[in-house]
C-alpha atoms as a PDB file:
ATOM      1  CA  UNK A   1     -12.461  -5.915  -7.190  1.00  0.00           C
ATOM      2  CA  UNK A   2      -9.731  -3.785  -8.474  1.00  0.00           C
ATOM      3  CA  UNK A   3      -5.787  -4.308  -7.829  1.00  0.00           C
ATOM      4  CA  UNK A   4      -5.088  -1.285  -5.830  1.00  0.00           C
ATOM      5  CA  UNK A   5      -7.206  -0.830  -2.939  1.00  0.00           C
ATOM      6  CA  UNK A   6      -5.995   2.388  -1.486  1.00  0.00           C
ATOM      7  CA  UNK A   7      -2.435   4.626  -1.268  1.00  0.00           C
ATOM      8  CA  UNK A   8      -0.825   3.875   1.951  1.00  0.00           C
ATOM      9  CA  UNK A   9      -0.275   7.738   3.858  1.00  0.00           C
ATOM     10  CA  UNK A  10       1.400   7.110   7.195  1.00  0.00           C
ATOM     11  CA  UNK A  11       4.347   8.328   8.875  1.00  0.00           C
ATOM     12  CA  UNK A  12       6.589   5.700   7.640  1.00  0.00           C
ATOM     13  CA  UNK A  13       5.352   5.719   4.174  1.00  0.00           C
ATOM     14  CA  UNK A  14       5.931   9.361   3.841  1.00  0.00           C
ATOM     15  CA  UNK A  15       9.640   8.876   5.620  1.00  0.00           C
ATOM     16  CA  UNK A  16      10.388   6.667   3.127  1.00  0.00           C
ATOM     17  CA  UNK A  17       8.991   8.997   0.336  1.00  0.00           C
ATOM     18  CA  UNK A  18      10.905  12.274   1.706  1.00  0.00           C
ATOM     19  CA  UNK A  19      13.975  10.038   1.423  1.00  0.00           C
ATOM     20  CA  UNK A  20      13.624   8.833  -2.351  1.00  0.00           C
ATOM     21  CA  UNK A  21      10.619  11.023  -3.667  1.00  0.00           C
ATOM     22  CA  UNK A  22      10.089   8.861  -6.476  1.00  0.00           C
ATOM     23  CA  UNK A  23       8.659   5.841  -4.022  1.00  0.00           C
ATOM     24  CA  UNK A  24       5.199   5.287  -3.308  1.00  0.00           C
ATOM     25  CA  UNK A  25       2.978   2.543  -1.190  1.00  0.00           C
ATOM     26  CA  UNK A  26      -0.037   0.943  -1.949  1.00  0.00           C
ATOM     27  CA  UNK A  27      -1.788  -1.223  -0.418  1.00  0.00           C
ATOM     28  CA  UNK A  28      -3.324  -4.101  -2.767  1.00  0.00           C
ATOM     29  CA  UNK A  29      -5.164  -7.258  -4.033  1.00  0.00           C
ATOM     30  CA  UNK A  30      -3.604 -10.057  -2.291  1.00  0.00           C
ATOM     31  CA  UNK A  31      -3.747 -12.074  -5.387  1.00  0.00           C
ATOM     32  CA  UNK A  32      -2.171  -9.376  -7.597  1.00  0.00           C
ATOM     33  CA  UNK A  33       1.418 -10.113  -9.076  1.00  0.00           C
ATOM     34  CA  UNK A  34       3.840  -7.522  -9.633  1.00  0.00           C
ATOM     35  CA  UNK A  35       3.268  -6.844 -13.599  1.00  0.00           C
ATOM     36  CA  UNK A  36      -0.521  -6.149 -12.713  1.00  0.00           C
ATOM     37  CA  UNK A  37       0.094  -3.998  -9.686  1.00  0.00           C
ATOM     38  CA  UNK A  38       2.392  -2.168 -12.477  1.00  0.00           C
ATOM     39  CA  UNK A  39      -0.623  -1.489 -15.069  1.00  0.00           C
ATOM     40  CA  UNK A  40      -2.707  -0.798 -12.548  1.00  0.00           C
ATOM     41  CA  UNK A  41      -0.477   2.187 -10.575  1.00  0.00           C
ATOM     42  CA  UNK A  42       0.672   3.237 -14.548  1.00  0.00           C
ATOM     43  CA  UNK A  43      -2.971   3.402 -15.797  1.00  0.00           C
ATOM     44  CA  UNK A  44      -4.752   5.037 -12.875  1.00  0.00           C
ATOM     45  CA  UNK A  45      -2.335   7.885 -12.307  1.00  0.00           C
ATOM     46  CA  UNK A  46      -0.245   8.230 -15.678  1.00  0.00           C
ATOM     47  CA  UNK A  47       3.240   7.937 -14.572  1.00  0.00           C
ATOM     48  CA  UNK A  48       5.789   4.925 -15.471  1.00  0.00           C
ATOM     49  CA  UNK A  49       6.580   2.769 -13.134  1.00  0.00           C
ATOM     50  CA  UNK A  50      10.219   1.034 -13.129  1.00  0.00           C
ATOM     51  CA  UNK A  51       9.936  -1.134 -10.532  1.00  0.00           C
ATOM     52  CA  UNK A  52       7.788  -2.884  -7.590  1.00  0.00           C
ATOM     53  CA  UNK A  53       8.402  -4.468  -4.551  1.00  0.00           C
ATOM     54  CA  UNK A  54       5.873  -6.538  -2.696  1.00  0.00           C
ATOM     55  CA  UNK A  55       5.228  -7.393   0.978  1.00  0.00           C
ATOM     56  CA  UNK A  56       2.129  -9.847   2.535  1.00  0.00           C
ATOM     57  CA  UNK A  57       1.405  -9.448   5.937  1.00  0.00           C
ATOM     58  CA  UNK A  58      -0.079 -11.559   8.173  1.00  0.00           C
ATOM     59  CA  UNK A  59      -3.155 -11.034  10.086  1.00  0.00           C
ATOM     60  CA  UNK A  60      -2.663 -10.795  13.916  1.00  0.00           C
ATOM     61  CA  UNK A  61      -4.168 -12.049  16.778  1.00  0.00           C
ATOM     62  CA  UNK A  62      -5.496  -9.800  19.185  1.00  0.00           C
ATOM     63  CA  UNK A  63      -7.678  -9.444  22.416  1.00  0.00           C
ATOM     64  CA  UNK A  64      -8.613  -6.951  25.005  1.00  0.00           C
ATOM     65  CA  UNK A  65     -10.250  -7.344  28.507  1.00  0.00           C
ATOM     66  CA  UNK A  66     -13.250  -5.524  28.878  1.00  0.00           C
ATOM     67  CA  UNK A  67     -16.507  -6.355  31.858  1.00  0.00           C
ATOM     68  CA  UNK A  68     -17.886  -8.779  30.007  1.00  0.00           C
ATOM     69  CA  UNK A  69     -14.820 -10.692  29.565  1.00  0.00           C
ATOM     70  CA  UNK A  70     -11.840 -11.760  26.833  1.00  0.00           C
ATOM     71  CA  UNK A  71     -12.921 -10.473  23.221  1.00  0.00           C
ATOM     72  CA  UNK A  72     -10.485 -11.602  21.025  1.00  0.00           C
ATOM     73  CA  UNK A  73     -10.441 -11.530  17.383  1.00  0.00           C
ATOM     74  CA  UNK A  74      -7.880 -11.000  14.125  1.00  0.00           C
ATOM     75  CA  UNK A  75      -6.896  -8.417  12.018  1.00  0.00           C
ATOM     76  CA  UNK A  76      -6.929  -8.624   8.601  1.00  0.00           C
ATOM     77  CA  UNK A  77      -3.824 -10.225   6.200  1.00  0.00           C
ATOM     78  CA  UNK A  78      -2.756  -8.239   3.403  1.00  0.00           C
ATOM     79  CA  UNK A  79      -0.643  -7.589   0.402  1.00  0.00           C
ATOM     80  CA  UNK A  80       1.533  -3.874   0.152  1.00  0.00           C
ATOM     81  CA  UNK A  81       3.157  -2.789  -2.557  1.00  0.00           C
ATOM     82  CA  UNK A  82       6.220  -0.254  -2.798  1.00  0.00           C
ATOM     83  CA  UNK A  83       6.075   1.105  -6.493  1.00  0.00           C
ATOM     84  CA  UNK A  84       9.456   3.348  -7.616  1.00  0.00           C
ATOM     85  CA  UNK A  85       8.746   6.004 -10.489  1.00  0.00           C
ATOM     86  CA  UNK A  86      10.745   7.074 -13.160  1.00  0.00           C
ATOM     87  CA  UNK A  87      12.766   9.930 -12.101  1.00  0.00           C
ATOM     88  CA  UNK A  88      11.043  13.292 -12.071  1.00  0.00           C
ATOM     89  CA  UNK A  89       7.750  11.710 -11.904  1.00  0.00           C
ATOM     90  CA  UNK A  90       5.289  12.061  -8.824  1.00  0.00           C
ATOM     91  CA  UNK A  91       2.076  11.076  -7.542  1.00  0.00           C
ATOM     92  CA  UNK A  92       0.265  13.348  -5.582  1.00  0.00           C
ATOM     93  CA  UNK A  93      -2.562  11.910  -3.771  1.00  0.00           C
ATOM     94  CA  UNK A  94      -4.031  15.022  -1.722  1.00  0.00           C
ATOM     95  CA  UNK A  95      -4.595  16.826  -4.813  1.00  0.00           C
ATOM     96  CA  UNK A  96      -8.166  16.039  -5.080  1.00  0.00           C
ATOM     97  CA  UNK A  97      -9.273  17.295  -1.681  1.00  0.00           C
END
């Protein structure tokens, strides 16, 4: 399994990213430390990274009442990772589509 899963493209990702263009979110391995979410994001797309904060998430509880009765379940824990680039330097991930 690799350390980035997938690039994190919602509305408050891409707030954040019209604010200060050189940030970027990714969501990854929850066992992955900063210095290898760093090679990873520097490897994969070729730009330099200069810093990285992490977040983990907990999974939460949820349920919902439907005719047979109370289905609850969780949703899944995970790690996210905001990566800042070197100034001038962008990733664009709709480039391939």
């Amino acid at each position: 399994m690799g350390i980035i899963i997938k690039p994190i493209v919602t509305e408050k990702m891409t707030m954040i990213t019209e604010k200060r263009p050189n940030r970027f979110g990714f969501r990854v391995s929850p066992s992955a430390n900063k210095l290898e979410i760093k090679k990873a994001v520097e490897a994969i797309y070729n730009v330099s990274v200069v810093d990285v904060n992490t977040m983990r998430y907990s999974g939460k509880r949820k349920s919902r009442y439907t005719k047979s009765g109370v289905i609850s379940g969780r949703q899944v824990s995970y790690k996210k990772a905001i990566v800042t680039l070197k100034e001038g330097e962008v990733i664009d991930f709709f480039s391939n589509i």
